[in-house]
Protein backbone atom coordinates (compact mmCIF):
# COMPACT_ATOMS: atom_id res chain seq x y z
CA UNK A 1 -24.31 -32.56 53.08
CA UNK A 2 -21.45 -33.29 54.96
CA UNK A 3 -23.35 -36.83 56.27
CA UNK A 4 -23.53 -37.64 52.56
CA UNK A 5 -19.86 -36.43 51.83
CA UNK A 6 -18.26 -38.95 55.37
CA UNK A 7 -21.02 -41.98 53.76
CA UNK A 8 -18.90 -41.94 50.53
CA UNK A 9 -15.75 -41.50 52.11
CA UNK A 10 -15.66 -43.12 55.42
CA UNK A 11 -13.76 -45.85 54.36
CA UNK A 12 -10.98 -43.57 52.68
CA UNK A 13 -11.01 -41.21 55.49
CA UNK A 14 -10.60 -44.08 57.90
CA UNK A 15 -7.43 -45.23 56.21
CA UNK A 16 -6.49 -41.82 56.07
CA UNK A 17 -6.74 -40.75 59.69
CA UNK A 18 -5.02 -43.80 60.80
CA UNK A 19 -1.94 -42.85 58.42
CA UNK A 20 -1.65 -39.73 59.16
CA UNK A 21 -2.23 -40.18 62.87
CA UNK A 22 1.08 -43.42 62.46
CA UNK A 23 2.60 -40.34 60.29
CA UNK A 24 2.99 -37.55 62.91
CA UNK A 25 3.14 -39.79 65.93
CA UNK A 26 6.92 -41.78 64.19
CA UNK A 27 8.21 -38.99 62.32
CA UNK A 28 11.24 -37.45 64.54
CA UNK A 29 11.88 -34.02 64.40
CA UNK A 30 14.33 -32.48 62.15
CA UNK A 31 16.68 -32.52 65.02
CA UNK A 32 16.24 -36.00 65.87
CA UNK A 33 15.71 -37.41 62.04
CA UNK A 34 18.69 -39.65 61.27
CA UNK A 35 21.82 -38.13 58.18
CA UNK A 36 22.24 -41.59 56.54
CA UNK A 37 18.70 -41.35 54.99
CA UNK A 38 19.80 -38.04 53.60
CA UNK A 39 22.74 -39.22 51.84
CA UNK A 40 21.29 -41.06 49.37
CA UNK A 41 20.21 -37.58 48.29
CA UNK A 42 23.45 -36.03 47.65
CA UNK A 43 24.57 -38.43 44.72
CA UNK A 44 23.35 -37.21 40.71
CA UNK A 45 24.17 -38.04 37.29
CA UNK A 46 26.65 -35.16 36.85
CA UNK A 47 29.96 -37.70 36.85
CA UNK A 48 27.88 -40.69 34.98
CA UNK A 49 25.18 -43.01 35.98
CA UNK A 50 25.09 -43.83 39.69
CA UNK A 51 22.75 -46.35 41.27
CA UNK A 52 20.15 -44.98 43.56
CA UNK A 53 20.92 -41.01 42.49
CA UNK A 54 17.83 -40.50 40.93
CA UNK A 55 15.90 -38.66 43.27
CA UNK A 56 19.04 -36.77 43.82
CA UNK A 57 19.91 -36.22 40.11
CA UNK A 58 16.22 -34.45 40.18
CA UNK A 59 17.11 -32.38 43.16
CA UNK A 60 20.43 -31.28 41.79
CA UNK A 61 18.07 -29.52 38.78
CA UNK A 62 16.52 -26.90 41.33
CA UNK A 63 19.23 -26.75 43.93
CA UNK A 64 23.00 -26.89 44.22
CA UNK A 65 23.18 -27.60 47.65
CA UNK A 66 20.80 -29.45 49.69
CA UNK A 67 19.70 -28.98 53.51
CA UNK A 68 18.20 -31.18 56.24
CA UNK A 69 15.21 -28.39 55.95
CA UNK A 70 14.39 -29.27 52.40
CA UNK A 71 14.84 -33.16 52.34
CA UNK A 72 12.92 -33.62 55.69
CA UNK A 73 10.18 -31.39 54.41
CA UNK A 74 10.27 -33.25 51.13
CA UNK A 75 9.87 -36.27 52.35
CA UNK A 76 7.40 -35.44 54.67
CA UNK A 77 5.14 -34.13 52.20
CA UNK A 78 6.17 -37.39 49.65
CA UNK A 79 4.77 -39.62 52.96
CA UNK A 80 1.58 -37.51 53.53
CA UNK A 81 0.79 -38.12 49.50
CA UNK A 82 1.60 -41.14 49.91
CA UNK A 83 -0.68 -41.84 52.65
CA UNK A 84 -3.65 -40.28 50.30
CA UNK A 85 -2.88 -42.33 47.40
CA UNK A 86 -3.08 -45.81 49.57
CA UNK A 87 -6.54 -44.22 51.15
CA UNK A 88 -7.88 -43.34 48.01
CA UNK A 89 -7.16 -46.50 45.93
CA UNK A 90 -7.68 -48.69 49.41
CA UNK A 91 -11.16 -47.15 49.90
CA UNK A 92 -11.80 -47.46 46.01
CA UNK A 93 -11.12 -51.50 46.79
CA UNK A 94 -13.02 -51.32 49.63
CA UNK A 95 -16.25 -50.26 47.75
CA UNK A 96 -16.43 -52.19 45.05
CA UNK A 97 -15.58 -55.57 46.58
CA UNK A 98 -18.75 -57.82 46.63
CA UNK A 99 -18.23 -58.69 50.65
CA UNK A 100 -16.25 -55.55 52.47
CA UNK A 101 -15.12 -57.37 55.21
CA UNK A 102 -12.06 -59.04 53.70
CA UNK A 103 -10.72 -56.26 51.55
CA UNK A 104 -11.29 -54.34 55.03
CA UNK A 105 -9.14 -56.69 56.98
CA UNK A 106 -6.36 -57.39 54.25
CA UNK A 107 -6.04 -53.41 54.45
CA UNK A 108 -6.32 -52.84 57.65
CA UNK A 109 -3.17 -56.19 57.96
CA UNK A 110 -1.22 -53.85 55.51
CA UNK A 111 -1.50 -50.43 56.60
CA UNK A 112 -1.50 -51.21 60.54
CA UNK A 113 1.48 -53.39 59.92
CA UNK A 114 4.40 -52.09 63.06
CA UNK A 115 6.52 -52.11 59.99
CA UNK A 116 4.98 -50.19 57.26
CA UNK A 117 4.40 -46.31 58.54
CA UNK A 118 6.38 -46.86 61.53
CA UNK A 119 9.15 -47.77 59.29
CA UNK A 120 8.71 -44.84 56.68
CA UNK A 121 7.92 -42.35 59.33
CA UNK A 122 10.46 -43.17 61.98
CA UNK A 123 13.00 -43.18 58.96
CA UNK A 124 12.03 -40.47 57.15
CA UNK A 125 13.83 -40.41 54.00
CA UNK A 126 13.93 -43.66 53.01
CA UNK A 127 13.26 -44.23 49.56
CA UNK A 128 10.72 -46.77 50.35
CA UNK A 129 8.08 -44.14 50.17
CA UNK A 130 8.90 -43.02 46.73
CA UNK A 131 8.49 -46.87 45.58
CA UNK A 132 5.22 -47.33 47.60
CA UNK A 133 4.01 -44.58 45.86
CA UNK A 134 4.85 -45.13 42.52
CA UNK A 135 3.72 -48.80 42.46
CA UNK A 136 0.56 -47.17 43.47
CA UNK A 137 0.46 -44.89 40.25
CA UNK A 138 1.42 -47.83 38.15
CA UNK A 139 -1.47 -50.19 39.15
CA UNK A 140 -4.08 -47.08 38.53
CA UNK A 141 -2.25 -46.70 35.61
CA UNK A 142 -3.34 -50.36 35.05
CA UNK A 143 -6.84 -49.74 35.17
CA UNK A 144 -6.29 -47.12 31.95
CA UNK A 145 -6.03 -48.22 28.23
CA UNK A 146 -3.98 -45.84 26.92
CA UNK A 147 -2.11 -45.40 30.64
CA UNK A 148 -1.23 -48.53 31.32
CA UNK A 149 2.00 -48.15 28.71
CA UNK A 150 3.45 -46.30 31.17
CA UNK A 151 4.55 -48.60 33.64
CA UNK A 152 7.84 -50.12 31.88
CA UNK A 153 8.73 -46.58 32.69
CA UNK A 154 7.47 -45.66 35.98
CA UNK A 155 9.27 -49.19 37.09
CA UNK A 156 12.58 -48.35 35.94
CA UNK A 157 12.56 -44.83 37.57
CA UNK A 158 11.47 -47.04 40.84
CA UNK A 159 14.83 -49.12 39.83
CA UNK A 160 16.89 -46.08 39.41
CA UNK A 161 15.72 -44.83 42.96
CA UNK A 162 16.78 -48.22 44.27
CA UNK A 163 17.56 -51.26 42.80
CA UNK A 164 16.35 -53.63 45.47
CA UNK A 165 12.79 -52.45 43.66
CA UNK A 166 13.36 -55.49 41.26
CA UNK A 167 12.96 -57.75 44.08
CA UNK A 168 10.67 -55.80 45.66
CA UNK A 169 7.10 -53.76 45.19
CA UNK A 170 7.82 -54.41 41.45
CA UNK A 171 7.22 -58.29 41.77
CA UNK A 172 3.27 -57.50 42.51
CA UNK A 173 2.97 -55.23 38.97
CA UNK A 174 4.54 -58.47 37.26
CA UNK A 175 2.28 -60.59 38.62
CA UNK A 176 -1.06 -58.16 37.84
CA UNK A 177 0.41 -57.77 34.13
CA UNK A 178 0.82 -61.56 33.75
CA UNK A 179 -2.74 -62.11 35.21
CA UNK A 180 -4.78 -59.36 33.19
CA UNK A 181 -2.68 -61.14 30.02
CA UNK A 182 -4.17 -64.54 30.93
CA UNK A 183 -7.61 -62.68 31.51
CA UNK A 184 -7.94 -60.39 29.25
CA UNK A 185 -6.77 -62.79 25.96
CA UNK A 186 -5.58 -59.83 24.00
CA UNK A 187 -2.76 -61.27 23.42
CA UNK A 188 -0.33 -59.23 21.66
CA UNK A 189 -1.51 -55.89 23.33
CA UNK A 190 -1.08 -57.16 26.81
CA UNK A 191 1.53 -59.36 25.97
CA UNK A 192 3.92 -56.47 24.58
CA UNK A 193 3.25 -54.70 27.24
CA UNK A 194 4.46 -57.73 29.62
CA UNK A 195 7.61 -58.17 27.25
CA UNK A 196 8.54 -54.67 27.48
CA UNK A 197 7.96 -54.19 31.20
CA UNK A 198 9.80 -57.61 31.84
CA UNK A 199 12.86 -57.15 29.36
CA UNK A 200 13.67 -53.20 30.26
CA UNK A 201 14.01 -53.74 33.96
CA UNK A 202 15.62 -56.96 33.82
CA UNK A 203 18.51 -55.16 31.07
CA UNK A 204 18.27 -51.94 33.52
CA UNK A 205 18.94 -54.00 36.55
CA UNK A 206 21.66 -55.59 35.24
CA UNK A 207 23.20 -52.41 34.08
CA UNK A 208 22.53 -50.56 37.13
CA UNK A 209 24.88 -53.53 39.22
CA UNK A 210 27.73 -53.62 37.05
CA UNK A 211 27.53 -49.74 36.83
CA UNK A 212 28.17 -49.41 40.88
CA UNK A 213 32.25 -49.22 40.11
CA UNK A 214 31.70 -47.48 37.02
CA UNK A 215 30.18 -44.03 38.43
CA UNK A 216 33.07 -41.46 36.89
CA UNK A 217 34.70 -40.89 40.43
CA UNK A 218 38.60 -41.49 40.13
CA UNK A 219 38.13 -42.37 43.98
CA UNK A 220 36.11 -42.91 46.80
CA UNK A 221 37.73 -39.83 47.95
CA UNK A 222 36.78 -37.34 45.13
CA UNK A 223 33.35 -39.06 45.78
CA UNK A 224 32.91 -38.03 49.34
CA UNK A 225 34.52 -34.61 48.69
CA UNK A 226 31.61 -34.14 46.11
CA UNK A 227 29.04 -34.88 48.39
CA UNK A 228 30.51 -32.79 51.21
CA UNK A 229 30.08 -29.93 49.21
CA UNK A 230 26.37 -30.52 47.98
CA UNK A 231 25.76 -31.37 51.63
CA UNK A 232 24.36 -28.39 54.10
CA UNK A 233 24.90 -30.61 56.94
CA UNK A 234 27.67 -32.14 58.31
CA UNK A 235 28.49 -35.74 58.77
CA UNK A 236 31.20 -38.29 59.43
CA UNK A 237 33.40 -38.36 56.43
CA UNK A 238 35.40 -41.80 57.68
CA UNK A 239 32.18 -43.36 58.20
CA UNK A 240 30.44 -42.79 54.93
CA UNK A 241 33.73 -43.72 53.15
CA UNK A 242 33.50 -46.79 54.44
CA UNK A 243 29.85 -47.02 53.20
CA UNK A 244 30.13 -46.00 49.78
CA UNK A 245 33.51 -47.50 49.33
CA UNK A 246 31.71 -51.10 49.47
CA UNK A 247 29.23 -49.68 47.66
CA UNK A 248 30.25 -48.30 44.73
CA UNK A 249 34.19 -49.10 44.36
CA UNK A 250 34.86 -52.59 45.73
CA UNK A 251 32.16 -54.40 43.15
CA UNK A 252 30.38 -57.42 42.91
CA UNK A 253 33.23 -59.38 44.90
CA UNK A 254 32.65 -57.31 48.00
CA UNK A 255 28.95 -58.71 47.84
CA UNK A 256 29.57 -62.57 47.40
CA UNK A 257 32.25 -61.96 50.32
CA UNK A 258 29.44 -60.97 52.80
CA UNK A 259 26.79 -63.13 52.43
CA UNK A 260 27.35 -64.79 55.00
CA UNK A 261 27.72 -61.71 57.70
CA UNK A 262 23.55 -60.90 57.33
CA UNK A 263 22.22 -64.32 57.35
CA UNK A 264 22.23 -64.40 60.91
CA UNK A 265 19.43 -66.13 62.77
CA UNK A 266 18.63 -64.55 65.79
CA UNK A 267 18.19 -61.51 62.62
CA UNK A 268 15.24 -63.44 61.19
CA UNK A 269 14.18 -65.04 64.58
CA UNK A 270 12.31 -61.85 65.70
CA UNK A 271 10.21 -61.14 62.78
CA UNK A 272 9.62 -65.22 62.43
CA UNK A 273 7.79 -64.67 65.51
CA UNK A 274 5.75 -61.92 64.84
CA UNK A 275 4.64 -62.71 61.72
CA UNK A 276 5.03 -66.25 61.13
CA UNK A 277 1.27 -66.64 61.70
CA UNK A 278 0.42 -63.75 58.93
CA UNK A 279 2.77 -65.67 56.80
CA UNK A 280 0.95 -68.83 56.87
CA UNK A 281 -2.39 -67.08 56.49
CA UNK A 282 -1.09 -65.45 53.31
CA UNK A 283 0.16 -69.18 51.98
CA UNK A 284 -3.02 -70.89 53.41
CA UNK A 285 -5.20 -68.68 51.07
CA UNK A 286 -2.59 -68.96 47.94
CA UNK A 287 -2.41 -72.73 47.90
CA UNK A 288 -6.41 -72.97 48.67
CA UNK A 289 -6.52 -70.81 45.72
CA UNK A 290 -4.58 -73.00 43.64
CA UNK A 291 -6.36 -76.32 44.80
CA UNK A 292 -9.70 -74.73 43.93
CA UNK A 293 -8.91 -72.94 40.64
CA UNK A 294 -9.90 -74.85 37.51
CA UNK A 295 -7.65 -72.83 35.19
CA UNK A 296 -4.23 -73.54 34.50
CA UNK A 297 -3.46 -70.17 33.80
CA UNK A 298 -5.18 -69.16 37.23
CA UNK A 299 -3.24 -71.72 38.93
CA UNK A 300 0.06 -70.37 37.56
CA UNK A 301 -0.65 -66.67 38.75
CA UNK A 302 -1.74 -67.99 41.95
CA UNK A 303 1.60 -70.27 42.52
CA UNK A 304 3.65 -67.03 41.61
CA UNK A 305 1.47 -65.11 44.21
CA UNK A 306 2.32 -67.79 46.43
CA UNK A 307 6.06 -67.81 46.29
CA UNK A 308 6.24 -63.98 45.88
CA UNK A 309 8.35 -63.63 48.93
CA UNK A 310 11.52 -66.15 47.75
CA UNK A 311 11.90 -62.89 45.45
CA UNK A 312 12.73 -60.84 48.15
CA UNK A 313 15.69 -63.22 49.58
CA UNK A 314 18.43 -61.03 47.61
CA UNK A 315 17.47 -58.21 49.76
CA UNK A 316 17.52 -60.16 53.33
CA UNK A 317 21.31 -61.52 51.73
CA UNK A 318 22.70 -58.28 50.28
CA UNK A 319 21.10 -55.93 52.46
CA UNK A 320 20.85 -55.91 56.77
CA UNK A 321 17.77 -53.37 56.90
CA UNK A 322 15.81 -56.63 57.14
CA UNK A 323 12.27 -54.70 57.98
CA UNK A 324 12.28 -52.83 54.69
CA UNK A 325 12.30 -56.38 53.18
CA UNK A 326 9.69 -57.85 55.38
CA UNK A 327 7.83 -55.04 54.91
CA UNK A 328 7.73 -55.00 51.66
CA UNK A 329 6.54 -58.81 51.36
CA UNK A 330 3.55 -58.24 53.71
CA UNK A 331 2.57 -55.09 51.75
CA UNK A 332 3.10 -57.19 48.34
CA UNK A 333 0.84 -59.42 49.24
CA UNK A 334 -1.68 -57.40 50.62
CA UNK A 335 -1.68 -55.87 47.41
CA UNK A 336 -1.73 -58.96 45.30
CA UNK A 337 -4.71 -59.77 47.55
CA UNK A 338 -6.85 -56.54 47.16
CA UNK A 339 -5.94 -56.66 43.30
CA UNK A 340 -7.83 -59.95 43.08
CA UNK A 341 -10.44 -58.77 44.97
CA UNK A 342 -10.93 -55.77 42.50
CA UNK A 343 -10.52 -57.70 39.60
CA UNK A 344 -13.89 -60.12 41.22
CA UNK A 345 -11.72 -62.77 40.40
CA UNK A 346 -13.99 -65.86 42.07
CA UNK A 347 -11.73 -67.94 43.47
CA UNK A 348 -10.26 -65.84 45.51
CA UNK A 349 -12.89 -63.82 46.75
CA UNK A 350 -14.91 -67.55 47.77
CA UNK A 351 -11.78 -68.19 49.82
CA UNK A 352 -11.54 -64.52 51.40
CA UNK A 353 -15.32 -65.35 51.95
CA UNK A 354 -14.59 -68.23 53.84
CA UNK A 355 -11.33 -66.72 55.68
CA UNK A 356 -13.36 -64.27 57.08
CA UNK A 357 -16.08 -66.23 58.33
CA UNK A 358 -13.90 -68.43 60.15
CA UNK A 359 -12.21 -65.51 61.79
CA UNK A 360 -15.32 -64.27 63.22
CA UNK A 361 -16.25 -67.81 64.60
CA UNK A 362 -13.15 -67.34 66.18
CA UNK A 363 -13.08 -62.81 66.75
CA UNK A 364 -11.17 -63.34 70.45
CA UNK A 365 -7.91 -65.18 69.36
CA UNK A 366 -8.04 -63.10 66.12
CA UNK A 367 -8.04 -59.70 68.17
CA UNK A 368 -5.55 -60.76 70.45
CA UNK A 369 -2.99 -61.65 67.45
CA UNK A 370 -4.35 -58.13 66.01
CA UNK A 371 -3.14 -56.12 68.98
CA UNK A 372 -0.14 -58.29 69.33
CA UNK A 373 0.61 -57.75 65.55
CA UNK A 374 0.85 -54.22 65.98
CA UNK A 375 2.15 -53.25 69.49
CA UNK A 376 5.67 -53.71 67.81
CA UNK A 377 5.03 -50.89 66.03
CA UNK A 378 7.42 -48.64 68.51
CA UNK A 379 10.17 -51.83 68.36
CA UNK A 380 10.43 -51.69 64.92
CA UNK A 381 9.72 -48.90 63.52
CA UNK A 382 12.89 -47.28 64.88
């Protein structure tokens, strides 16, 4: 019984293990965990919208105060069921693809990336995990006909947890939507449900930037005295001032003034290195894809797929926690790839086909990359 049970689960349990192993082997200790994760926590709707509050807005309805106890235990839990939902729907893909060994290796690229558990474990917290998750939900939601009209609304809670979602994990739903529009030719049905998706975040984004000096604090002081009291833990009160004070009170000016101070490039020269040759494996099959594909439609879906990761480039200029961002493009595309692969769609799967014959003609140099590819993990997952 139990043979039979690990036969139609081995490749879920696999995934698993490996997660959960990444999971408890990154994760500090409660002690050790870093505060600025947990002050994203501390903010709520009680004064007016505020961008990124949501998870603390929900907090705020069981709890007036919050500890480092219950947030590190909460998102602990939020990563472990997180780590189920990627082995259930990443065994799922595993299955039913026509030739396992490239939906094997595009998951094993995502979830062994040094900057995708590393990352959410070593910073425990980080809302990353929440929008992991619920991208997740909303492409099983996909796969549901009466489902599926839920994911306008399961992408603008991702955008209220953080707006960096719109150029982020929600690019890869866009992209599925458009496709299954092309594929399926129900045309008004899956075409609402692209306008609606498309129109409410864009008009939620927009609202949720030029809301950040609008959040019903008469200063940045009253702001930080509000959190110090929700807050069971003490931290720097200078410091964060100085944090939310760009964030939330000096507007869009204080953005456009900065640009410059993040686009440094010994910042992008490290991950260029690392991943530069993942990168190119990810365009190489796009563009093949595109050269091969006899369907304009195809070809349009696949060109999207292929410059998925210029989306991203507000993040890398607004934002300095560049391996969220580059985290979130390998993971994108992983995903984009493993959709395709569910949905049989033939072009793609020939060229995975091909992909992963010419990586076994050539197994040493691929292994070597492999284990290169991940022994970062420690580096950059802190």
């Amino acid at each position: 019984m139990l043979k039979k049970f690990f036969e139609k689960t081995k490749y879920e349990a696999c995934i698993l293990i490996f997660l959960v192993v990444e999971l408890v082997t990154f994760a500090p200790s409660t002690e050790r965990a870093t505060i600025w994760q947990w002050l994203l926590y501390l903010g709520d709707y009680s004064h007016g919208y505020m961008p990124r509050a949501f998870l603390g807005e929900v907090l705020s309805w069981f709890s007036d105060t919050l500890s480092v106890s219950l947030l590190y235990n909460l998102s602990y839990v939020v990563c472990t069921i997180m780590c189920f939902a990627i082995a259930v729907i990443g065994g799922q893909i595993i299955k039913k693809a026509e030739n396992k060994v490239p939906a094997i290796g595009i998951t094993a690229i995502m979830v062994s990336s040094p900057i995708f558990m590393p990352v959410m474990a070593g910073w425990l917290g980080i809302t990353d995990i929440y929008l992991i998750l619920l991208t997740l939900v909303a492409f099983a939601f996909n796969e549901n006909k009466i489902m599926r009209y839920l994911i306008p609304a399961i992408t603008l809670l991702c955008v209220a947890i953080h707006h960096a979602y719109m150029f982020l994990y929600m690019v890869p739903i866009a992209i599925a939507l458009l496709y299954d529009f092309f594929k399926n030719k129900k045309y008004v049905r899956d075409g609402l449900l692209c306008g609606v998706t498309y129109a409410s975040l864009i008009a939620f984004a927009l609202f949720t930037v030029s809301s950040r000096n609008l959040i019903g604090f008469d200063s940045i002081d009253d702001m930080i005295a509000f959190m110090k009291q929700k807050a069971e833990f003490d931290f720097d009160a200078e410091w964060l001032k100085s944090i939310m004070g760009n964030e939330y009170f000096t507007g869009v000016d204080y953005l456009s003034n900065n640009v410059t101070s993040s686009m440094s490039a010994s910042n992008l020269l490290g991950l260029a290195v690392i991943f530069a040759p993942l990168f190119v494996l990810f365009a190489y099959g796009w563009i093949s894809a595109i050269k091969t594909s006899e369907k304009k439609e195809e070809k349009f879906v696949f060109f999207l797929c292929l410059i998925h990761p210029l989306s991203t480039i507000p993040a890398y200029i607004f934002g300095l926690n560049w391996n969220r961002w580059t985290s979130a493009i390998i993971t994108s595309q992983c995903i984009l790839y493993l959709f395709m692969l569910y949905r049989k769609n033939k072009t793609v799967t020939c060229i995975a086909d091909k992909t992963a014959e010419l990586f076994k003609r050539n197994f040493i140099p691929v292994i070597f990359y492999f284990i290169y590819y991940v022994s970062f993990a420690k580096l950059l997952g802190n």
